[in-house]
PDB file of N, CA and C in Angstrom:
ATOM      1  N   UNK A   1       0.849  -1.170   0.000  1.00  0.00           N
ATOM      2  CA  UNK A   1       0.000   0.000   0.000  1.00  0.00           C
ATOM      3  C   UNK A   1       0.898   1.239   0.000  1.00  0.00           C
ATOM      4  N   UNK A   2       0.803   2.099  -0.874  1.00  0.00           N
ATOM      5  CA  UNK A   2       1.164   3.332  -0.811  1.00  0.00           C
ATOM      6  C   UNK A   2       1.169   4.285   0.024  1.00  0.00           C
ATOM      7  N   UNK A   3       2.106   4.993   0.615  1.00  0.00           N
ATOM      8  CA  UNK A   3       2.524   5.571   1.641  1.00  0.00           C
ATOM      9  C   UNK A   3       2.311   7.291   1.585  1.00  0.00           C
ATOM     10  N   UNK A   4       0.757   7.864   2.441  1.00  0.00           N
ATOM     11  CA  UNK A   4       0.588   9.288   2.142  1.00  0.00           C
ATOM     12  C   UNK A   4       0.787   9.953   3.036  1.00  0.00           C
ATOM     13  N   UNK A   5       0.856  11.475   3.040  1.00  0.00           N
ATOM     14  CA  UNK A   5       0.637  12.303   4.185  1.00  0.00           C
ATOM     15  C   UNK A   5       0.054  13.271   4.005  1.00  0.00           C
ATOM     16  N   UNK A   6      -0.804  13.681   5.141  1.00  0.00           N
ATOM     17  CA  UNK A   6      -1.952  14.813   5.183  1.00  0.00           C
ATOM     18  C   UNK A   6      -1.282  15.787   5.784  1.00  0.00           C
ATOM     19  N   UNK A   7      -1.612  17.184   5.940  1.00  0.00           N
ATOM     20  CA  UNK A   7      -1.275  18.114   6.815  1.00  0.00           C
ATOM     21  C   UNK A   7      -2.499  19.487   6.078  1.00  0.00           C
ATOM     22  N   UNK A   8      -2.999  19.928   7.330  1.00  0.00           N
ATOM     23  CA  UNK A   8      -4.121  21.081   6.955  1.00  0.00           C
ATOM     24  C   UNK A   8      -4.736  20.507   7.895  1.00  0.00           C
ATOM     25  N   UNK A   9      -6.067  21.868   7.911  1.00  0.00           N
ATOM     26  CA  UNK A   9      -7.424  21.789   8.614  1.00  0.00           C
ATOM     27  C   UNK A   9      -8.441  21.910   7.407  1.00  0.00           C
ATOM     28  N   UNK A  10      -9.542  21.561   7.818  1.00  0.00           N
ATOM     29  CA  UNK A  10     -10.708  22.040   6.679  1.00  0.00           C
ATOM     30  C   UNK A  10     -12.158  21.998   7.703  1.00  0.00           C
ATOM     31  N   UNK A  11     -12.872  22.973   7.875  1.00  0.00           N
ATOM     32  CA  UNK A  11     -14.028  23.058   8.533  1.00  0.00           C
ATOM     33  C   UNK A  11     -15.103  22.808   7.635  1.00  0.00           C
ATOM     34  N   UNK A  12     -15.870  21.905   8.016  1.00  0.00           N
ATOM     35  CA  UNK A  12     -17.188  21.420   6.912  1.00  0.00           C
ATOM     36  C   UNK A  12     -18.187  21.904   8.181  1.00  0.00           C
ATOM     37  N   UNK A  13     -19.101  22.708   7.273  1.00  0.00           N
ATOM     38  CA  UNK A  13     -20.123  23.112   7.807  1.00  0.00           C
ATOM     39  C   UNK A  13     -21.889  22.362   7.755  1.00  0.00           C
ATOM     40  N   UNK A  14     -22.447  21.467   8.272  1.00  0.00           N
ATOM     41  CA  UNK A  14     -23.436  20.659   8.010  1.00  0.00           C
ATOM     42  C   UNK A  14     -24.584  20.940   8.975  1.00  0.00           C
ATOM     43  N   UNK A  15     -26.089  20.574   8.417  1.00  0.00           N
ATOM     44  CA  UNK A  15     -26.679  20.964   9.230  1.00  0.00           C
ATOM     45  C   UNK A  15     -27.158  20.475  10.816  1.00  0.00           C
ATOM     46  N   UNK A  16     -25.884  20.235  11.255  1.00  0.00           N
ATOM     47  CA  UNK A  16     -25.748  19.706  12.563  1.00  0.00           C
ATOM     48  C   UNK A  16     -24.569  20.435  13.276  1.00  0.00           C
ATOM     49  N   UNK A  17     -24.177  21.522  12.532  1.00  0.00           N
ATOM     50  CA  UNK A  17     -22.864  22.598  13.000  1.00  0.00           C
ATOM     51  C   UNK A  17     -21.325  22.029  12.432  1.00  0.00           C
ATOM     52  N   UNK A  18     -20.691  22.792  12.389  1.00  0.00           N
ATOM     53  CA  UNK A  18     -19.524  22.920  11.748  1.00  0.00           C
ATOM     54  C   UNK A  18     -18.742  21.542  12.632  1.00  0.00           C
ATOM     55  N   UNK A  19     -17.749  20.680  11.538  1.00  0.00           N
ATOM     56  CA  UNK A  19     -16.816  19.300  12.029  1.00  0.00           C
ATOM     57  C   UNK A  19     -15.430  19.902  11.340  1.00  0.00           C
ATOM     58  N   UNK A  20     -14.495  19.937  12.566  1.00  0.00           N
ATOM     59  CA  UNK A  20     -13.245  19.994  11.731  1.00  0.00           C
ATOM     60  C   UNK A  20     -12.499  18.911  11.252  1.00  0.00           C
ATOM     61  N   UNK A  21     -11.861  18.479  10.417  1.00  0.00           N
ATOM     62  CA  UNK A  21     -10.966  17.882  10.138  1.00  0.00           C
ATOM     63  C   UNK A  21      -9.495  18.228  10.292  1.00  0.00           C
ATOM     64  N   UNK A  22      -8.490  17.631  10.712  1.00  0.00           N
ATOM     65  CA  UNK A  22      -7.089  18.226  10.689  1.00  0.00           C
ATOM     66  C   UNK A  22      -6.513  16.944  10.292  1.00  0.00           C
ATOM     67  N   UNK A  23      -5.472  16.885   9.473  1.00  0.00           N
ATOM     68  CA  UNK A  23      -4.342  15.879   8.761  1.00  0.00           C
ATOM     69  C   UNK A  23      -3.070  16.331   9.394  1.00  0.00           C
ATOM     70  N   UNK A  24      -2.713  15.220  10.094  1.00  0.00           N
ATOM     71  CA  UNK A  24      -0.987  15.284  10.506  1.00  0.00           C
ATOM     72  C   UNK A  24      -0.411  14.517   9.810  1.00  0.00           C
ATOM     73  N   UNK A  25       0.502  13.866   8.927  1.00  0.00           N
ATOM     74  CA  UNK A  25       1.180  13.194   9.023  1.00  0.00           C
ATOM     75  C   UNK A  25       0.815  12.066   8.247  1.00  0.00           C
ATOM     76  N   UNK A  26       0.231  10.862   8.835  1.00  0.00           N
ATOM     77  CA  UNK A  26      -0.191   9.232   8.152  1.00  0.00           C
ATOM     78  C   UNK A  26      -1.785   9.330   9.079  1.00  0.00           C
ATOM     79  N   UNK A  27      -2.566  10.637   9.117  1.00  0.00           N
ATOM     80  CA  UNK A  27      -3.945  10.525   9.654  1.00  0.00           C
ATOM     81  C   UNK A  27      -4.383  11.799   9.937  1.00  0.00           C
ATOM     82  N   UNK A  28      -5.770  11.651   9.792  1.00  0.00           N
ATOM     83  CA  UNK A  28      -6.397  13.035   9.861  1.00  0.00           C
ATOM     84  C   UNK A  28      -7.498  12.854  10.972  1.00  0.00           C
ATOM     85  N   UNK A  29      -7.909  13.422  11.596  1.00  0.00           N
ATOM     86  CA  UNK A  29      -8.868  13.868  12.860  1.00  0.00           C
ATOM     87  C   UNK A  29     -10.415  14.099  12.653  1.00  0.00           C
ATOM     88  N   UNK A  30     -11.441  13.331  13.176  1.00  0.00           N
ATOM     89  CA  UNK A  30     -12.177  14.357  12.751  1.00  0.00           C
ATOM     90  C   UNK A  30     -12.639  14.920  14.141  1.00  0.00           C
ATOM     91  N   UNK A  31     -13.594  16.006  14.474  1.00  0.00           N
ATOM     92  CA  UNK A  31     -13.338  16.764  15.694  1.00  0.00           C
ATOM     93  C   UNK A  31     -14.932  16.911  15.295  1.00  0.00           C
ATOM     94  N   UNK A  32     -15.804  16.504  16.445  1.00  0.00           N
ATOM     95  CA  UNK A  32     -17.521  16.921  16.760  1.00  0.00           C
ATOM     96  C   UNK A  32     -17.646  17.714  18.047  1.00  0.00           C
ATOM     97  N   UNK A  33     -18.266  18.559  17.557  1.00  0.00           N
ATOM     98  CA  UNK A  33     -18.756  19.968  18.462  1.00  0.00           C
ATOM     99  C   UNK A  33     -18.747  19.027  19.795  1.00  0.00           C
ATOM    100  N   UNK A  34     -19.708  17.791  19.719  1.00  0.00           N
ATOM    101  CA  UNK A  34     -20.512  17.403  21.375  1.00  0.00           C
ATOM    102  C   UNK A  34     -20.879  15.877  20.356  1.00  0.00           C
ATOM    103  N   UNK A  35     -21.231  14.958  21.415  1.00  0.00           N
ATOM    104  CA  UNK A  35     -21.908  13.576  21.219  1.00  0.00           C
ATOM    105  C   UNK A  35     -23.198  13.696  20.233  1.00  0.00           C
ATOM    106  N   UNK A  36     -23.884  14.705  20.898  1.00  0.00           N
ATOM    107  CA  UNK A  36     -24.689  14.977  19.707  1.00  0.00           C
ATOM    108  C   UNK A  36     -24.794  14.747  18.224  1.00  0.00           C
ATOM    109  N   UNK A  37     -23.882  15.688  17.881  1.00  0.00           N
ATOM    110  CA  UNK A  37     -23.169  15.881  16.980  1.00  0.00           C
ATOM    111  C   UNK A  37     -22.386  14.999  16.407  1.00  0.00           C
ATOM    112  N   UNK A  38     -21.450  14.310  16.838  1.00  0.00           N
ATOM    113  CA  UNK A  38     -21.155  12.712  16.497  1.00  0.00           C
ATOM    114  C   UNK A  38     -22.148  12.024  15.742  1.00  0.00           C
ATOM    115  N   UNK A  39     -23.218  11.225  16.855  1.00  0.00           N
ATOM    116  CA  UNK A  39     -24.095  10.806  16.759  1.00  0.00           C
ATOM    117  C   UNK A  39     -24.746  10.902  15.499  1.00  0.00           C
ATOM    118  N   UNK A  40     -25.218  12.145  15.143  1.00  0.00           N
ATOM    119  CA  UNK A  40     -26.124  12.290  14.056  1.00  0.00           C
ATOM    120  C   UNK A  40     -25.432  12.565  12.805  1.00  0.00           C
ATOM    121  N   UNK A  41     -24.103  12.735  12.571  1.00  0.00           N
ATOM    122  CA  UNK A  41     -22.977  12.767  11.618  1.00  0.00           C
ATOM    123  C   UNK A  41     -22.806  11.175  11.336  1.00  0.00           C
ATOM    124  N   UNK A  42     -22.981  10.675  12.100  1.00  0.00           N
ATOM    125  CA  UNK A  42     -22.400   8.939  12.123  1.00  0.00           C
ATOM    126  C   UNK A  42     -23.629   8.413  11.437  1.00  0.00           C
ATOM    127  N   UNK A  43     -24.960   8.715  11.786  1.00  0.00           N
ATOM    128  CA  UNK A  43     -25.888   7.891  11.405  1.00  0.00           C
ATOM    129  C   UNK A  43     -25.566   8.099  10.296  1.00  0.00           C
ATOM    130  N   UNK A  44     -25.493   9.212   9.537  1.00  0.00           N
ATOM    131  CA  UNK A  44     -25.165   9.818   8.019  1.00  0.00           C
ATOM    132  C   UNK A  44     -23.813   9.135   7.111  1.00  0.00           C
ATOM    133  N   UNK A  45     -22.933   8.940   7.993  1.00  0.00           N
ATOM    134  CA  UNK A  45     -21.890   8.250   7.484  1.00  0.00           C
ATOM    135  C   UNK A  45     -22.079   6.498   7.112  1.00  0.00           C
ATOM    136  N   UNK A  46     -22.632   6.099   8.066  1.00  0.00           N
ATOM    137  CA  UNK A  46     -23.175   5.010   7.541  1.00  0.00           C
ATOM    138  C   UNK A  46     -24.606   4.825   6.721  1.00  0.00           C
ATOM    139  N   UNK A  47     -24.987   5.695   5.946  1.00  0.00           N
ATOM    140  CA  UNK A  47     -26.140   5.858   5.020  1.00  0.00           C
ATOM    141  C   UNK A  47     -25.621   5.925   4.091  1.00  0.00           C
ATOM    142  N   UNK A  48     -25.533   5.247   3.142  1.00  0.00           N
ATOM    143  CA  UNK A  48     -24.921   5.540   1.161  1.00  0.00           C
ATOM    144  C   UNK A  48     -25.874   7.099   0.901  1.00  0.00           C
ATOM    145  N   UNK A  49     -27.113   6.965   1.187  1.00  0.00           N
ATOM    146  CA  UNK A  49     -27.905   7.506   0.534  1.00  0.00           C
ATOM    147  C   UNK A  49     -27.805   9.180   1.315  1.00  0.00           C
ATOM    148  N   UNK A  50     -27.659   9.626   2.315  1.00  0.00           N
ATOM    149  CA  UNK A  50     -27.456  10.549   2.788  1.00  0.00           C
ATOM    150  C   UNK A  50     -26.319  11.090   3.617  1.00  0.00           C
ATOM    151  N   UNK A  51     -24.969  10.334   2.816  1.00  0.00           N
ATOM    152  CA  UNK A  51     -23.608  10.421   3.549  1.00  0.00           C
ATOM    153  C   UNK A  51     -23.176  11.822   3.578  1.00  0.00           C
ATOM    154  N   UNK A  52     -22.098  12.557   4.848  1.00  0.00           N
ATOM    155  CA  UNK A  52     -22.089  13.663   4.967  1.00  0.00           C
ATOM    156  C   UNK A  52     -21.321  14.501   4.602  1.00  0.00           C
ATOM    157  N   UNK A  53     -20.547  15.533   4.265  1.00  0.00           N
ATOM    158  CA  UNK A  53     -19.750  16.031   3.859  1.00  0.00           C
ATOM    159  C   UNK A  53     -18.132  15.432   3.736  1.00  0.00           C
ATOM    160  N   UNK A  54     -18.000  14.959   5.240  1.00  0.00           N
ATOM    161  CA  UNK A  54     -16.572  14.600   5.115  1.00  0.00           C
ATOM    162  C   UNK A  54     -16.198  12.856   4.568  1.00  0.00           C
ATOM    163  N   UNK A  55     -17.375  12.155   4.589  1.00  0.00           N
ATOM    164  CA  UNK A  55     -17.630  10.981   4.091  1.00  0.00           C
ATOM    165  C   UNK A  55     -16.672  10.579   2.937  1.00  0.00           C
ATOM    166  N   UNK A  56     -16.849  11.388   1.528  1.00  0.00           N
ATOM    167  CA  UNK A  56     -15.795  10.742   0.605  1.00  0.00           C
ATOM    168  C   UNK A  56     -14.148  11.110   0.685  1.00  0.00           C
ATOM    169  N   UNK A  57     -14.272  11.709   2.058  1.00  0.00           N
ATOM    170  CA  UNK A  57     -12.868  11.480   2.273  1.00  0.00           C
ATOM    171  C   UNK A  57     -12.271  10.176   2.748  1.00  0.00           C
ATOM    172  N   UNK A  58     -13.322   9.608   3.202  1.00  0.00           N
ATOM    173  CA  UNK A  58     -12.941   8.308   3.777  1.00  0.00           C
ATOM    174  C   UNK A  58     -12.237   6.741   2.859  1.00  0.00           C
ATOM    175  N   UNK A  59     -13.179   6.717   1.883  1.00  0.00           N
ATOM    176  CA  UNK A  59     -12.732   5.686   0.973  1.00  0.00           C
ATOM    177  C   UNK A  59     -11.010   6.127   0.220  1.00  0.00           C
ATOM    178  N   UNK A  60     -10.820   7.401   0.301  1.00  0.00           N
ATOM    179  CA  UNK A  60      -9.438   7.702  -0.444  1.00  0.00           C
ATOM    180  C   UNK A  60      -8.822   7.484   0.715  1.00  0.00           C
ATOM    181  N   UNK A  61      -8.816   8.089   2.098  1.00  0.00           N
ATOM    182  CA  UNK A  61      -7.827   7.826   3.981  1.00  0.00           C
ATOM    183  C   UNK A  61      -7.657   5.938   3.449  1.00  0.00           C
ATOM    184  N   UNK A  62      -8.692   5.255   3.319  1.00  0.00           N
ATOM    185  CA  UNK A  62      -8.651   4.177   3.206  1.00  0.00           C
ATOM    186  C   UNK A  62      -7.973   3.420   2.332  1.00  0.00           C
ATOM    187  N   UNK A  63      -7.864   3.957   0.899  1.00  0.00           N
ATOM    188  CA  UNK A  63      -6.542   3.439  -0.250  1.00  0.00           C
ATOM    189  C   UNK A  63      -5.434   4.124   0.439  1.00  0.00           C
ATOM    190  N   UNK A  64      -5.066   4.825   0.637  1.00  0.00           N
ATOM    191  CA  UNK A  64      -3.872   5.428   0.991  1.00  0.00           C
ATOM    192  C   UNK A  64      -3.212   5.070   2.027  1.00  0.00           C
ATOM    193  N   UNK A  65      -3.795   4.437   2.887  1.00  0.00           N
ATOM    194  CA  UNK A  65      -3.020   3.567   4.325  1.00  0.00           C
ATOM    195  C   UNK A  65      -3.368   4.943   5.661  1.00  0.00           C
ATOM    196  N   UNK A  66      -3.886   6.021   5.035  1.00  0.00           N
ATOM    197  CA  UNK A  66      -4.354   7.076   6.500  1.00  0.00           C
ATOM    198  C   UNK A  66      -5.509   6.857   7.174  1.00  0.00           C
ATOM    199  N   UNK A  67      -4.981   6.986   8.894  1.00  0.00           N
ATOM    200  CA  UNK A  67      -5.586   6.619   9.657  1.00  0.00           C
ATOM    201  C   UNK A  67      -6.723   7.554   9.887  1.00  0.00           C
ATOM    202  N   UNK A  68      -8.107   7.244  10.285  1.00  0.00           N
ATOM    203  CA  UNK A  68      -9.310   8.005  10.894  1.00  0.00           C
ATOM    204  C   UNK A  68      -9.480   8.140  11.867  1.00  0.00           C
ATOM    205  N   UNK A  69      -9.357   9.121  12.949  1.00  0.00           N
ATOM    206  CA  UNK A  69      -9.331   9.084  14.533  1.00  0.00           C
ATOM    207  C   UNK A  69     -11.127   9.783  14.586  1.00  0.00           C
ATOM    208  N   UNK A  70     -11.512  10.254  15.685  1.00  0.00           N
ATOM    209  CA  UNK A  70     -13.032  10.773  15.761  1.00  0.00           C
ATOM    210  C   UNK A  70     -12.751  11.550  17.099  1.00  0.00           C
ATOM    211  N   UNK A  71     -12.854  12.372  17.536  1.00  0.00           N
ATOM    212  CA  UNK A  71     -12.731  13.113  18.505  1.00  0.00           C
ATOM    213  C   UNK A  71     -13.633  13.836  18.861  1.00  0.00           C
ATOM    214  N   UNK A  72     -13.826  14.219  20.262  1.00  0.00           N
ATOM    215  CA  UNK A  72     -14.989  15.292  20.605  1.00  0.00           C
ATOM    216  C   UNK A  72     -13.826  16.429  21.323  1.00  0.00           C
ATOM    217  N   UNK A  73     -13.904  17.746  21.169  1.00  0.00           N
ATOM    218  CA  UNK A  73     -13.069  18.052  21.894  1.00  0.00           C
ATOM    219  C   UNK A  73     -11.802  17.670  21.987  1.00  0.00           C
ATOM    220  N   UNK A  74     -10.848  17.432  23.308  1.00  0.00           N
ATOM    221  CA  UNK A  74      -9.374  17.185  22.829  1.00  0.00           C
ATOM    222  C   UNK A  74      -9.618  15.386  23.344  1.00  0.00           C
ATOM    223  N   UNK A  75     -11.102  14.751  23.744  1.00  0.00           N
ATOM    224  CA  UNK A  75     -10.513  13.524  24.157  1.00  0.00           C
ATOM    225  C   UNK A  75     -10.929  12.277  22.630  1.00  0.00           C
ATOM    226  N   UNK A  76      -9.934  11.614  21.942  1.00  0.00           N
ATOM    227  CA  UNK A  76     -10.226  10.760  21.241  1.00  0.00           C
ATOM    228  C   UNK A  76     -11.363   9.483  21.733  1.00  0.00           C
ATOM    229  N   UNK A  77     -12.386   9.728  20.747  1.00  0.00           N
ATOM    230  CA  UNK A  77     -13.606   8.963  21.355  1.00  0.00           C
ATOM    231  C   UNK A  77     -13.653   7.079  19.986  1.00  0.00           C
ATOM    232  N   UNK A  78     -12.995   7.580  19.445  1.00  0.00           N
ATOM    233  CA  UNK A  78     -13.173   5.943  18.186  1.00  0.00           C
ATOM    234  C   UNK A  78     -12.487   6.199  17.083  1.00  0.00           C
ATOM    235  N   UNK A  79     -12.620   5.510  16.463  1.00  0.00           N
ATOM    236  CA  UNK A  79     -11.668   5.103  14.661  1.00  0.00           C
ATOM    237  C   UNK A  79     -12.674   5.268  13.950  1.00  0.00           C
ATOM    238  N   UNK A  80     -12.390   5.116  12.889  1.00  0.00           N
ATOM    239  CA  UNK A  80     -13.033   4.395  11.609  1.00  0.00           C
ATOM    240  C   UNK A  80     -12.469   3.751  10.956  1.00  0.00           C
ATOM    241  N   UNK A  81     -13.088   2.162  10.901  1.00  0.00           N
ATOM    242  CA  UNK A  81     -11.948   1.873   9.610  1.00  0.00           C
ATOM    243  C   UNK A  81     -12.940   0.944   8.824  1.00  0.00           C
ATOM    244  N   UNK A  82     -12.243   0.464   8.041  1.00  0.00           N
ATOM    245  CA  UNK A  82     -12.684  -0.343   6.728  1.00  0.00           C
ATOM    246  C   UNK A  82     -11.943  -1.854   6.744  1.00  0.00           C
ATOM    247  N   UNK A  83     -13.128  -2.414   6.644  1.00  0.00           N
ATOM    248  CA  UNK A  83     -12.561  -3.974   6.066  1.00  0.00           C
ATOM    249  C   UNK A  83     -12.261  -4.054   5.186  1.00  0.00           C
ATOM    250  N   UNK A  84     -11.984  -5.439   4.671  1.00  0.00           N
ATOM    251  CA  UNK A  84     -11.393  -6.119   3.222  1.00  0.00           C
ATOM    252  C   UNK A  84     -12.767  -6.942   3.039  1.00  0.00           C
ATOM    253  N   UNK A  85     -13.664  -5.794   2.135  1.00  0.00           N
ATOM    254  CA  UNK A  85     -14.777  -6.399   0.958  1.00  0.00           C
ATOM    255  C   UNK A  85     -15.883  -5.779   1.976  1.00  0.00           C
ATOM    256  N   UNK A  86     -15.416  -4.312   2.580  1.00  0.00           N
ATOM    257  CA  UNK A  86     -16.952  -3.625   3.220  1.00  0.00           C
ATOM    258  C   UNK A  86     -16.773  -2.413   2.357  1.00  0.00           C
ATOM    259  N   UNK A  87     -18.188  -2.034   1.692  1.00  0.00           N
ATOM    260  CA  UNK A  87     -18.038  -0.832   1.123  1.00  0.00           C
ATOM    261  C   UNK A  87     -18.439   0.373   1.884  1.00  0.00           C
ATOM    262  N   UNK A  88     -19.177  -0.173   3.297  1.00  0.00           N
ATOM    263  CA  UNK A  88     -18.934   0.840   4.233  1.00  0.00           C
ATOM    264  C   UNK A  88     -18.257   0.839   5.183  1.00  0.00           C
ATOM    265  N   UNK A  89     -17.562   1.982   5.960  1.00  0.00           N
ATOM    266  CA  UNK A  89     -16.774   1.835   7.276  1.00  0.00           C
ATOM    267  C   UNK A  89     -17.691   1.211   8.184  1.00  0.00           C
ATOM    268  N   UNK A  90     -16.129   0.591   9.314  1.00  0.00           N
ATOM    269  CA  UNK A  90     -17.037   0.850  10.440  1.00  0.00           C
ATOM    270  C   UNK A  90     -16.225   1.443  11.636  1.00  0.00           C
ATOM    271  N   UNK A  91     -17.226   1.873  12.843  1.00  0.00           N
ATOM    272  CA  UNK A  91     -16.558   2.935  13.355  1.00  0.00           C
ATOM    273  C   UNK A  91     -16.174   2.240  14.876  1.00  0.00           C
ATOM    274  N   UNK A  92     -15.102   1.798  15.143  1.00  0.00           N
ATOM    275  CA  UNK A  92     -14.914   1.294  16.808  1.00  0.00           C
ATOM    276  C   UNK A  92     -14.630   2.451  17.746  1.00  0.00           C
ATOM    277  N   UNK A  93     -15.817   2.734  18.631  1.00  0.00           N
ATOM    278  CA  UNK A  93     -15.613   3.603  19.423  1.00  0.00           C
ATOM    279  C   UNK A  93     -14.899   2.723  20.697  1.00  0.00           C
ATOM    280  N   UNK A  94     -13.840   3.909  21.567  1.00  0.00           N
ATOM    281  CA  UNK A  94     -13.789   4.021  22.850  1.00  0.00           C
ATOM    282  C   UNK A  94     -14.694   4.087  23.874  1.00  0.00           C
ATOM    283  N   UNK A  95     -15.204   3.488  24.386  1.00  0.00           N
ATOM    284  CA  UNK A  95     -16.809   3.571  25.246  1.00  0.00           C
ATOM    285  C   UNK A  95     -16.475   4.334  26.570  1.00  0.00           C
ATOM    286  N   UNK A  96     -15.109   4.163  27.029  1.00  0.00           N
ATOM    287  CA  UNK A  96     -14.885   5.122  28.264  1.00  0.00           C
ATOM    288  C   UNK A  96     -14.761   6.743  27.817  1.00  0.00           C
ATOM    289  N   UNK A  97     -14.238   6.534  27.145  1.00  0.00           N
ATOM    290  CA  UNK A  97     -13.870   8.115  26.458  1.00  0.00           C
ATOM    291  C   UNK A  97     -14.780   8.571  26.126  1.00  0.00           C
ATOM    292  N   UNK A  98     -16.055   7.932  25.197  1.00  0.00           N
ATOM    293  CA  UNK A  98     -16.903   8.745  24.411  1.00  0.00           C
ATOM    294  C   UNK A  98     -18.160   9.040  25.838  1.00  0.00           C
ATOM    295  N   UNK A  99     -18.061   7.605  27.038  1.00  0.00           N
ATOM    296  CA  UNK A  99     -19.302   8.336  27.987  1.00  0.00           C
ATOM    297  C   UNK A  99     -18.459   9.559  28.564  1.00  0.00           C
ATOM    298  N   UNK A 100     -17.301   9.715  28.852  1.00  0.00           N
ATOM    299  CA  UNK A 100     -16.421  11.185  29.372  1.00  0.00           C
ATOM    300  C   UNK A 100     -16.520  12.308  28.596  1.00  0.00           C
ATOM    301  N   UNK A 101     -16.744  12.080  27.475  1.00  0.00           N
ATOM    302  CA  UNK A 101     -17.291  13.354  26.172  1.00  0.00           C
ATOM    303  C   UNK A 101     -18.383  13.750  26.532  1.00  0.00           C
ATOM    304  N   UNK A 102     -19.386  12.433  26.370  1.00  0.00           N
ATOM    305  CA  UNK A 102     -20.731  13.050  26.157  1.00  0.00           C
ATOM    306  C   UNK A 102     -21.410  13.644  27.560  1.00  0.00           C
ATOM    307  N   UNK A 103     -20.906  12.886  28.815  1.00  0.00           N
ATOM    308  CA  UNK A 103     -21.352  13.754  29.802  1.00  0.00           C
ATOM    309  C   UNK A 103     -20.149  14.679  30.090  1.00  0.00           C
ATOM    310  N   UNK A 104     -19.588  15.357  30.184  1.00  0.00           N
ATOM    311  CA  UNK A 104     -18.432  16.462  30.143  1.00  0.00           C
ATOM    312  C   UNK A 104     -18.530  17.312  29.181  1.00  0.00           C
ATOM    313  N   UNK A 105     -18.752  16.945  27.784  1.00  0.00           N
ATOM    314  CA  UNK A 105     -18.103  17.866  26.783  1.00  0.00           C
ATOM    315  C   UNK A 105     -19.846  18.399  26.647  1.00  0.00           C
ATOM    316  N   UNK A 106     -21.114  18.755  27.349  1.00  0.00           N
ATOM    317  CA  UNK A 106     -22.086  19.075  26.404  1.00  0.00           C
ATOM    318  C   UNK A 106     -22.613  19.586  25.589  1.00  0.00           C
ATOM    319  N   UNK A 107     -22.730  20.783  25.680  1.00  0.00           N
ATOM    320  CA  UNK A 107     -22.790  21.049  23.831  1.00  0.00           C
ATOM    321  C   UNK A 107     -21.740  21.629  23.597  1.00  0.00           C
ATOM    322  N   UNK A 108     -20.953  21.812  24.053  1.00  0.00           N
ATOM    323  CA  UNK A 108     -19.928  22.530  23.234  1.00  0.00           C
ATOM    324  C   UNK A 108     -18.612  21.909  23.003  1.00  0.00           C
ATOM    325  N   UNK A 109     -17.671  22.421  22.738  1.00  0.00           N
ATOM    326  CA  UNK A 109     -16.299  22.004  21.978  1.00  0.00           C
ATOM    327  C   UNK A 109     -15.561  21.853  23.749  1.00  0.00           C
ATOM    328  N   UNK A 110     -14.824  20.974  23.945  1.00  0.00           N
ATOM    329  CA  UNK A 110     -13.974  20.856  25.233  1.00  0.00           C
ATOM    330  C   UNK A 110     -12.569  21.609  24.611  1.00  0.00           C
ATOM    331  N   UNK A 111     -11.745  22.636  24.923  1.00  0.00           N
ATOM    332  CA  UNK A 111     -10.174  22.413  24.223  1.00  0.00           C
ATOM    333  C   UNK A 111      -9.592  22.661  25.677  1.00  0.00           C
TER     334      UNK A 111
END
């Protein structure tokens, strides 16, 4: 597999409030306001039919060998990744981290 690197931010604005993305290196971030927000971005990500802005970034992170982190705030809450013969991700959350988000971080951004 071919060996990439990201570096930038890009703010996608959706109607569930603005998700940043940031690329370091061999992986890019994605960053949700609050659980909320996760939540209802995710249902979307796993929908073909109503996938969300940052979505077709995923299948290219995925040829390229870059990693998907998911974050709320500064605490990493899950991955995303992709099998061999899934045409959709899937997303393994942290379950300690993401209940420390969602009751801690509430609606807003933790930094």
């Amino acid at each position: 597999m071919p060996y990439f690197e990201v570096d930038g931010e890009l703010d996608i604005e959706t109607c569930n409030g603005a998700i940043r993305c940031v690329g370091t290196g061999s992986s890019f971030e994605i960053i949700f306001q609050n659980f909320r927000q996760m939540f209802r971005v995710g249902k979307q990500v796993r929908s073909p039919l109503t996938a969300s802005a940052f979505a077709p970034l995923l299948p290219i992170a995925h040829a390229t060998g870059i990693k998907v982190t998911m974050r709320i705030g500064k605490r990493t809450v899950g991955e995303i990744i992709y099998q061999d013969g899934q045409d959709l991700p899937r997303v393994k959350l942290r379950l300690l981290k993401l209940a420390a988000a969602a009751v801690l971080g509430g609606n807003s951004i933790q930094h």
